[in-house]
PDB file of N, CA and C in Angstrom:
ATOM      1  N   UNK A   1      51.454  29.682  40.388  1.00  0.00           N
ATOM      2  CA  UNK A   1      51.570  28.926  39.161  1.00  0.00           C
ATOM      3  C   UNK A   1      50.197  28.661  38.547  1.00  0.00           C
ATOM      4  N   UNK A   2      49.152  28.166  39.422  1.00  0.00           N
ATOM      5  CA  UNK A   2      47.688  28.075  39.029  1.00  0.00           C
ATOM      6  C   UNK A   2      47.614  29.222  37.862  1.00  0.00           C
ATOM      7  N   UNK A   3      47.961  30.589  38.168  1.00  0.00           N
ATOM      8  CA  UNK A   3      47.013  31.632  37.265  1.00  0.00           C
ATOM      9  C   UNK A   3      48.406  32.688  36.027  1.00  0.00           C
ATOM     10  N   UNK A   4      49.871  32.045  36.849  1.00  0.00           N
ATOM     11  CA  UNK A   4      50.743  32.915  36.016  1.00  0.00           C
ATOM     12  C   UNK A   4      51.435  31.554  35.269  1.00  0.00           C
ATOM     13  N   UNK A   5      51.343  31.529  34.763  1.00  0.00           N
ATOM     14  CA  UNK A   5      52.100  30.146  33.517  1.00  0.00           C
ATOM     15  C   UNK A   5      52.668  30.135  32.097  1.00  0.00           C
ATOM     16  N   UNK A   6      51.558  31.194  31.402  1.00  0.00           N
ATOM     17  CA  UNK A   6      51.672  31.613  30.293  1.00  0.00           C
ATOM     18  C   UNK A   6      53.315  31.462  30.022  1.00  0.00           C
ATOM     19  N   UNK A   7      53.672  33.182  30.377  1.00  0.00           N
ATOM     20  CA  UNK A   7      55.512  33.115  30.489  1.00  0.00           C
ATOM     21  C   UNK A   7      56.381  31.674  30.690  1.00  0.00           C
ATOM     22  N   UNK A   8      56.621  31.134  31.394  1.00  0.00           N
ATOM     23  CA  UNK A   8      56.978  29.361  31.371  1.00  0.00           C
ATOM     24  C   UNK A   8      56.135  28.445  30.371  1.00  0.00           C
ATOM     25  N   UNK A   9      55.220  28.558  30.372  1.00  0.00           N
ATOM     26  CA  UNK A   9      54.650  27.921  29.484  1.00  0.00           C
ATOM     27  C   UNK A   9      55.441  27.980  27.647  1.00  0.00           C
ATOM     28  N   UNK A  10      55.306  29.283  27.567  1.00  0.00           N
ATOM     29  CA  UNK A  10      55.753  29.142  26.032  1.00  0.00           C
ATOM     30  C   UNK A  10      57.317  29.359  26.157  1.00  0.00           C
ATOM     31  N   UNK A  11      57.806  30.318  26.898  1.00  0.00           N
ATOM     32  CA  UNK A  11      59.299  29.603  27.121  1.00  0.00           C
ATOM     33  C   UNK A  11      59.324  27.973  27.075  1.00  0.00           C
ATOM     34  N   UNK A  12      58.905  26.942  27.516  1.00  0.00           N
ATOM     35  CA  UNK A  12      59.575  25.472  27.525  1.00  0.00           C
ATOM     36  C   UNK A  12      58.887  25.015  26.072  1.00  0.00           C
ATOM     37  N   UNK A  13      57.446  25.528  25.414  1.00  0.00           N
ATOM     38  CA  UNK A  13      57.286  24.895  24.274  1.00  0.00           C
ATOM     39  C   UNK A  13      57.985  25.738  22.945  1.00  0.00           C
ATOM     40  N   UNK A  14      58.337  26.951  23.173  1.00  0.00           N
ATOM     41  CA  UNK A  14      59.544  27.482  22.636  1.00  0.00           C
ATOM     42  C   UNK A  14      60.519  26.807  22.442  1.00  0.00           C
ATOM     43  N   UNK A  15      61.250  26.483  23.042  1.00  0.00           N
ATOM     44  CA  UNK A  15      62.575  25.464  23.545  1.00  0.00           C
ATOM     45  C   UNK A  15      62.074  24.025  22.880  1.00  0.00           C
ATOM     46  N   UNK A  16      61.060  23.568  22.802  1.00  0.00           N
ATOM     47  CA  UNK A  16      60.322  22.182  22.105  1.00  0.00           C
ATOM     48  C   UNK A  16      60.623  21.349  23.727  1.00  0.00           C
ATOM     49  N   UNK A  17      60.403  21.927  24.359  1.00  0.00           N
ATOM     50  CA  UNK A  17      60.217  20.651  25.685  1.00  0.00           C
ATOM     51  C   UNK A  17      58.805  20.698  25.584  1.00  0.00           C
ATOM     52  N   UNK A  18      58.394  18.823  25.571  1.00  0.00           N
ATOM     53  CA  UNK A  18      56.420  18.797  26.669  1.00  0.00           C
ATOM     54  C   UNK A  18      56.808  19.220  27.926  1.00  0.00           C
ATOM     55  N   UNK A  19      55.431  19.979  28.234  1.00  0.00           N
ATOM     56  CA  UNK A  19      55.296  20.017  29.535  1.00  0.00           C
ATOM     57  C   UNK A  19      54.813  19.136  30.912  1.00  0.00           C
ATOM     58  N   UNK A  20      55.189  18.852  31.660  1.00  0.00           N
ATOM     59  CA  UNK A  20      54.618  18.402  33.121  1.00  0.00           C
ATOM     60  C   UNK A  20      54.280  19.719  33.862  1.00  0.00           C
ATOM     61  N   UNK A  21      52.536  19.693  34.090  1.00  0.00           N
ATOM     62  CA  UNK A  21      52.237  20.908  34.811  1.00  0.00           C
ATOM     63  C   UNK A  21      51.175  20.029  36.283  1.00  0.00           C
ATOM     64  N   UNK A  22      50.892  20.728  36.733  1.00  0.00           N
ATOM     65  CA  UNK A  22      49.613  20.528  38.036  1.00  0.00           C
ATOM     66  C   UNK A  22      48.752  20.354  37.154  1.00  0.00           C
ATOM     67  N   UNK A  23      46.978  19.908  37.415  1.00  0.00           N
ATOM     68  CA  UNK A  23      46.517  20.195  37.338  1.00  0.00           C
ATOM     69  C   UNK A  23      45.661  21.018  37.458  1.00  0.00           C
ATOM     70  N   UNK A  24      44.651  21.805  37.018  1.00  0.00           N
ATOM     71  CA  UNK A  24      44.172  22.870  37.388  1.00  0.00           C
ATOM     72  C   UNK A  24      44.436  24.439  37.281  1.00  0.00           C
ATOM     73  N   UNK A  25      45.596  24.433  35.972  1.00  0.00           N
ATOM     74  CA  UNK A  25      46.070  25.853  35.861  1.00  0.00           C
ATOM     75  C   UNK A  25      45.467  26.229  34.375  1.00  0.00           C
ATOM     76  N   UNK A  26      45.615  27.624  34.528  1.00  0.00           N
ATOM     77  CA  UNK A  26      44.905  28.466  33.614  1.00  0.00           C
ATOM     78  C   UNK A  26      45.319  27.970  32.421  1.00  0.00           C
ATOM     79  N   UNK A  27      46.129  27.399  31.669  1.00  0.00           N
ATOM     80  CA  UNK A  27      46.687  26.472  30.200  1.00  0.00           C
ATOM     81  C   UNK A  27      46.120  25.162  30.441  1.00  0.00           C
ATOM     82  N   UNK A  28      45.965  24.503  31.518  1.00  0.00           N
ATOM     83  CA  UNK A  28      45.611  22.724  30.880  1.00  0.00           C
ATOM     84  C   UNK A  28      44.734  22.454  29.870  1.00  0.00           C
ATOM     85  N   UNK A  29      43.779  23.250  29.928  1.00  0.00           N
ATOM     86  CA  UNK A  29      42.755  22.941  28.205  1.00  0.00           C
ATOM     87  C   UNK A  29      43.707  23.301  27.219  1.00  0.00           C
ATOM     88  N   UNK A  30      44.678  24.163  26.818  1.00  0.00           N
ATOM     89  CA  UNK A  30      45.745  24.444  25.727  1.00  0.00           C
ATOM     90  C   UNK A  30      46.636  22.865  25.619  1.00  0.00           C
ATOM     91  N   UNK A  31      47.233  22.647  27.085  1.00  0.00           N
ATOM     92  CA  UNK A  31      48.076  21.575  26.599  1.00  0.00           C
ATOM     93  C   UNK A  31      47.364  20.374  26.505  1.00  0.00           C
ATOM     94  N   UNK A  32      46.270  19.861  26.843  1.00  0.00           N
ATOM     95  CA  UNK A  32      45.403  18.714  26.845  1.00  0.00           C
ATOM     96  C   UNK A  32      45.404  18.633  25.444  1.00  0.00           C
ATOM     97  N   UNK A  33      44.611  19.911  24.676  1.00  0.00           N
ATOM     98  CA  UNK A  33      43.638  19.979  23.448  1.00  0.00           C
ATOM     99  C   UNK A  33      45.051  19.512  22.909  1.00  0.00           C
ATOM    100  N   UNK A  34      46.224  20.253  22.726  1.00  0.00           N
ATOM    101  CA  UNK A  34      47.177  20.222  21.807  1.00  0.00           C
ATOM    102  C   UNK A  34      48.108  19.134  22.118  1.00  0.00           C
ATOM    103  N   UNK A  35      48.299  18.493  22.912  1.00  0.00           N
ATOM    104  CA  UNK A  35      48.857  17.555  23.305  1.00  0.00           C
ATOM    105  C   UNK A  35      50.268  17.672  23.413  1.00  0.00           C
ATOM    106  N   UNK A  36      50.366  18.751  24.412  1.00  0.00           N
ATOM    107  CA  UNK A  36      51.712  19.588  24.957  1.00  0.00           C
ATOM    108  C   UNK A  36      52.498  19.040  26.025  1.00  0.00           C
ATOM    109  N   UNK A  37      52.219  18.107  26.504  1.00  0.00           N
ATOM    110  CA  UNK A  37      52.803  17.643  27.790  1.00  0.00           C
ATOM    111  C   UNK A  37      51.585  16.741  28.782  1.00  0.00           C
ATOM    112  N   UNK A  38      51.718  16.871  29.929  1.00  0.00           N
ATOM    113  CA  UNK A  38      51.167  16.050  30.944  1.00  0.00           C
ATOM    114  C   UNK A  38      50.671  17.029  31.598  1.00  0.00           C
ATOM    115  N   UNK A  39      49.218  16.248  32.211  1.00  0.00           N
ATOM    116  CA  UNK A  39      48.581  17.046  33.711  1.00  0.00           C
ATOM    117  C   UNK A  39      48.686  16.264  34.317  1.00  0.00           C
ATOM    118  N   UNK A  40      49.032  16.798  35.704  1.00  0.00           N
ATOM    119  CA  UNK A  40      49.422  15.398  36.702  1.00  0.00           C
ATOM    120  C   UNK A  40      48.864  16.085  37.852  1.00  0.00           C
ATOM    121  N   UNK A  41      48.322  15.279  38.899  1.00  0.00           N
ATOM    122  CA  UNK A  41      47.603  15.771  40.071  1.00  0.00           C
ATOM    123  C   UNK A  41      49.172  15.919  41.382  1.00  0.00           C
ATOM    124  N   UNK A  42      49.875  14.980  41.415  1.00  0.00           N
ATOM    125  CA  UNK A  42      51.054  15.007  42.027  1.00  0.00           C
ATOM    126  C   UNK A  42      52.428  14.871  41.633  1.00  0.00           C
ATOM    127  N   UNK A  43      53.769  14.994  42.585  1.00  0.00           N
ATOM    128  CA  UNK A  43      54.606  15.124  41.459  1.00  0.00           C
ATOM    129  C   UNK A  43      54.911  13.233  42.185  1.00  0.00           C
ATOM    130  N   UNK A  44      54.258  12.288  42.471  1.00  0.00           N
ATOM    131  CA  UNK A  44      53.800  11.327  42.511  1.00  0.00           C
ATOM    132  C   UNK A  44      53.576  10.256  41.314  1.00  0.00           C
ATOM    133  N   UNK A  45      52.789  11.262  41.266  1.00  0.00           N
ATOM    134  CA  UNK A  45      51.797  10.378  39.808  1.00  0.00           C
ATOM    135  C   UNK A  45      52.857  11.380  38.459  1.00  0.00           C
ATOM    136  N   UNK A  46      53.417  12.687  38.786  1.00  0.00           N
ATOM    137  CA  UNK A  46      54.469  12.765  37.388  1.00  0.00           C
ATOM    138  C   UNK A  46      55.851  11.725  37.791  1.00  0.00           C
ATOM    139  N   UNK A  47      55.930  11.281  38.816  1.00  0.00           N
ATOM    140  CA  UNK A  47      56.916  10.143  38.651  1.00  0.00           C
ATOM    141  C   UNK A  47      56.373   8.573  37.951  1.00  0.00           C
ATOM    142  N   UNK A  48      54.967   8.212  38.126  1.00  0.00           N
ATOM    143  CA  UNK A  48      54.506   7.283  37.399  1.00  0.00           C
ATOM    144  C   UNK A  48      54.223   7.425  36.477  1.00  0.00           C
ATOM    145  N   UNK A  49      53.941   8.292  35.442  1.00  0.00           N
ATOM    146  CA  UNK A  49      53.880   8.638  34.267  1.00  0.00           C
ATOM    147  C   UNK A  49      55.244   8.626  33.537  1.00  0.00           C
ATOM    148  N   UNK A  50      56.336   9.514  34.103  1.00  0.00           N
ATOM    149  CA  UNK A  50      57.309   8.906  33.560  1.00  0.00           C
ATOM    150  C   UNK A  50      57.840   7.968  33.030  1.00  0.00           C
ATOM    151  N   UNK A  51      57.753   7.288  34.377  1.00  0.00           N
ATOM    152  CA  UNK A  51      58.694   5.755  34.406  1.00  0.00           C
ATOM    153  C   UNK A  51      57.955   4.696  33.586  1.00  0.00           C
ATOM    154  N   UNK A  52      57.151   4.718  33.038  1.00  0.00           N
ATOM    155  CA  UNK A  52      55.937   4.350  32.486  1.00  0.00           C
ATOM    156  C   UNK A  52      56.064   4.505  31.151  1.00  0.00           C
ATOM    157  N   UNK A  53      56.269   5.614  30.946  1.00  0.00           N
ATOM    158  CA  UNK A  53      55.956   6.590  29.057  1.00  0.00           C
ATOM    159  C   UNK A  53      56.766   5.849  28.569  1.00  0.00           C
ATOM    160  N   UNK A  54      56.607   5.320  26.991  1.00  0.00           N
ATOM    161  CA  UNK A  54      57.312   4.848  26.110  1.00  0.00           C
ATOM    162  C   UNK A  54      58.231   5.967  25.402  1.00  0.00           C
ATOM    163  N   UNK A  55      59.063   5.165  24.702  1.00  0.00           N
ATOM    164  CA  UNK A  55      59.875   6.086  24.038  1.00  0.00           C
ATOM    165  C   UNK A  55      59.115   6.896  23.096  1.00  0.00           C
ATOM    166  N   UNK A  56      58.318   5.713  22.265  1.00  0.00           N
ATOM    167  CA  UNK A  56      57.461   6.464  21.332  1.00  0.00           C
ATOM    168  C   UNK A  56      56.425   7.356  21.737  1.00  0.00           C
ATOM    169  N   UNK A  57      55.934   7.271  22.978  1.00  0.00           N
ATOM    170  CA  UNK A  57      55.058   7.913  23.814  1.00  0.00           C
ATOM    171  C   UNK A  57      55.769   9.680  23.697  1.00  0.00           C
ATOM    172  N   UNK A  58      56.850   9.405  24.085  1.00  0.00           N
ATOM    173  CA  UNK A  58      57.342  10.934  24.689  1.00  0.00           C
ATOM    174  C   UNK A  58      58.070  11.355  22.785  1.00  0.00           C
ATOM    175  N   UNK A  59      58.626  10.625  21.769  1.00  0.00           N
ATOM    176  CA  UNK A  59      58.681  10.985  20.779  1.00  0.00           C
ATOM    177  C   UNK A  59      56.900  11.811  20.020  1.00  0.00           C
ATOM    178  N   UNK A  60      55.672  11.518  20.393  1.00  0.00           N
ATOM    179  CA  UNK A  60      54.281  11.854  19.888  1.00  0.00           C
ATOM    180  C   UNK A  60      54.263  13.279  20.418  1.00  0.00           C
ATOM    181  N   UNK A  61      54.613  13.433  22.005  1.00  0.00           N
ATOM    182  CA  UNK A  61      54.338  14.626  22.556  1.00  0.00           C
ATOM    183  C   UNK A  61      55.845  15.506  21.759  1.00  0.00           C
ATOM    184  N   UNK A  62      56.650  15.413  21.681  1.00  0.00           N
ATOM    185  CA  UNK A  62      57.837  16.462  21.307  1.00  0.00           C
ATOM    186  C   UNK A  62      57.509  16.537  19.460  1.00  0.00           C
ATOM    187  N   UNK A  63      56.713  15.871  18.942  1.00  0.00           N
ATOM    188  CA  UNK A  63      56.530  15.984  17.655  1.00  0.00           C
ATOM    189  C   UNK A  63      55.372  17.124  17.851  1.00  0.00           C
ATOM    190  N   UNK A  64      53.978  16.969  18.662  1.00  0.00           N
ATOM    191  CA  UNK A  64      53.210  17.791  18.636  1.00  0.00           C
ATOM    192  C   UNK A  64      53.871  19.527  19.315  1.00  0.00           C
ATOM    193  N   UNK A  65      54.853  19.003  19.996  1.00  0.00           N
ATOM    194  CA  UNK A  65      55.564  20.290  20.618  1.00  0.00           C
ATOM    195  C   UNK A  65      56.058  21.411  19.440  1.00  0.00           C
ATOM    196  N   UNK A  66      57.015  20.253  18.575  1.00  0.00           N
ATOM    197  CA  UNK A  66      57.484  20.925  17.389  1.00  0.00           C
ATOM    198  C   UNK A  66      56.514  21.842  16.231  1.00  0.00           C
ATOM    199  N   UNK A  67      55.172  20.820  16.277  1.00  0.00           N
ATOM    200  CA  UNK A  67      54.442  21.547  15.659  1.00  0.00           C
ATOM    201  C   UNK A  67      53.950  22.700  15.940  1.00  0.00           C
ATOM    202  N   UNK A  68      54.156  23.220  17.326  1.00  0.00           N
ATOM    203  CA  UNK A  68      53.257  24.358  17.862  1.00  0.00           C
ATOM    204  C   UNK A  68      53.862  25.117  18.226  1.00  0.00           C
ATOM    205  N   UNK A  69      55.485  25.098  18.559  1.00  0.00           N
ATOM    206  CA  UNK A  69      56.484  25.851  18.481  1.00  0.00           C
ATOM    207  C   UNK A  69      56.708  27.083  18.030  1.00  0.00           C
ATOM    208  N   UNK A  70      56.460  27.137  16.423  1.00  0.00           N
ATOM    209  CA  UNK A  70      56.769  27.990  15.650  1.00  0.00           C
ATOM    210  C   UNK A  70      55.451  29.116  15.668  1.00  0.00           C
ATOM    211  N   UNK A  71      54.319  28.874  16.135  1.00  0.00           N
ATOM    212  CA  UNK A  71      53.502  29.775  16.584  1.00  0.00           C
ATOM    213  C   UNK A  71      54.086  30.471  17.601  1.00  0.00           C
ATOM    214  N   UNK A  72      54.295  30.345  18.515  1.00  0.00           N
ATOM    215  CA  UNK A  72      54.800  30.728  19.881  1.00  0.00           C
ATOM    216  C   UNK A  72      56.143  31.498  19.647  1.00  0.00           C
ATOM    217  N   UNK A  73      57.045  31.130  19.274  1.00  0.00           N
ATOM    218  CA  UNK A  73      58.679  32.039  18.993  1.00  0.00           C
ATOM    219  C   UNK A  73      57.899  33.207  17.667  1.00  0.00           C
ATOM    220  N   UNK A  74      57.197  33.027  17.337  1.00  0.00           N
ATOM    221  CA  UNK A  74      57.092  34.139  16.011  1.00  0.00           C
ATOM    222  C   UNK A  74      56.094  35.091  16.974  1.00  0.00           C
ATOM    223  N   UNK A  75      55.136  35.032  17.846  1.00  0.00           N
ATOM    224  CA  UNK A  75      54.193  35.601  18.275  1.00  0.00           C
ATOM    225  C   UNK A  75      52.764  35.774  18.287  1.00  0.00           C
ATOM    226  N   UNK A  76      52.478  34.928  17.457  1.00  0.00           N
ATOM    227  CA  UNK A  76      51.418  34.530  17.056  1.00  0.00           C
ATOM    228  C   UNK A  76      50.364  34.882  18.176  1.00  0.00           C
ATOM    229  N   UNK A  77      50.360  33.951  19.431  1.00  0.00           N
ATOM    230  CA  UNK A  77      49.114  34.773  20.090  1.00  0.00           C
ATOM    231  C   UNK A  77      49.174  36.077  20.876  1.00  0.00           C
ATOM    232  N   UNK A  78      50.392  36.438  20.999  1.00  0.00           N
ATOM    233  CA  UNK A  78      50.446  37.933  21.404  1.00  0.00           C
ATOM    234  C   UNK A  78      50.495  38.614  20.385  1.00  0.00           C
ATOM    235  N   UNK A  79      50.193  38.249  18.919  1.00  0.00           N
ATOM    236  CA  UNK A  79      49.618  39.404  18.223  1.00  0.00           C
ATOM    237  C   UNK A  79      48.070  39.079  17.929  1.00  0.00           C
ATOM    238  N   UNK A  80      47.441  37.763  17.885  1.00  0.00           N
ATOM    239  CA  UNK A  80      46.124  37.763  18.176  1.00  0.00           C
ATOM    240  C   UNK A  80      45.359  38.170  19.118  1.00  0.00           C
ATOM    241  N   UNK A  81      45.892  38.195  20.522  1.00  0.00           N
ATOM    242  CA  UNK A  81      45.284  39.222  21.422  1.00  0.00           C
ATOM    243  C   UNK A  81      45.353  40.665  21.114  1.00  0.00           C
ATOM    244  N   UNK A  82      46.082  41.138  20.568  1.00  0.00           N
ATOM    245  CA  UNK A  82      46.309  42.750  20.435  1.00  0.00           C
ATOM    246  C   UNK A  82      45.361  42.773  19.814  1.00  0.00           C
ATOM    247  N   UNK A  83      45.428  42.201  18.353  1.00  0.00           N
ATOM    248  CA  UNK A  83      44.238  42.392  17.268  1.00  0.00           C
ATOM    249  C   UNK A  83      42.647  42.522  18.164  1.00  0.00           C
ATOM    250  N   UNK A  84      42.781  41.239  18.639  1.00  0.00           N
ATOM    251  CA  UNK A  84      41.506  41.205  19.513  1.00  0.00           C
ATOM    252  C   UNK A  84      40.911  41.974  20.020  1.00  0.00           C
ATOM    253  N   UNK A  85      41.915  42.495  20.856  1.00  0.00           N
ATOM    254  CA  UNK A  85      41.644  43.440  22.155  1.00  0.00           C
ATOM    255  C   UNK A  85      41.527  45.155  21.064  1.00  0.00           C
ATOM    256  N   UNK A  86      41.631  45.323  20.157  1.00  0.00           N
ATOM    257  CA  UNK A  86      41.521  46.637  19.295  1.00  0.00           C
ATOM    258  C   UNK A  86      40.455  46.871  18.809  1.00  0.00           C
TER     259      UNK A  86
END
């Protein structure tokens, strides 16, 4: 999971779910910067974060989800890498 995520990754922000990931995988600067979900060191501390999060809390993250969505289902960075990589 550390280095393959991508695939799950935009599958669940596809779908408009935030994510709960580990910390330390190859996306946490994506979902940090964009404010995609949670990094959590345990699934510990993703149970205290939960139980914790406000409504409006988890309404901020599924609004920023929505916004970034429509990049992701259209293709957006798998056609910016191609470009890239050409």
């Amino acid at each position: 999971m550390k280095y393959g995520i991508s695939y799950p990754l935009a599958r669940y922000l596809a779908a408009g779910i935030p994510m709960i990931v580990p910390a330390g995988i190859s996306n946490q600067t994506l979902i940090e910067k964009n404010h995609l979900g949670l990094i959590v060191n345990s699934l510990d501390e993703a149970i205290a974060v939960i139980e914790s999060m406000t409504e409006s809390e988890y309404q901020e993250y599924t609004r920023y989800v929505s916004q970034f969505a429509p990049a992701v289902r259209r293709g957006y960075y798998t056609k910016k890498c191609l470009i890239d990589a050409a």
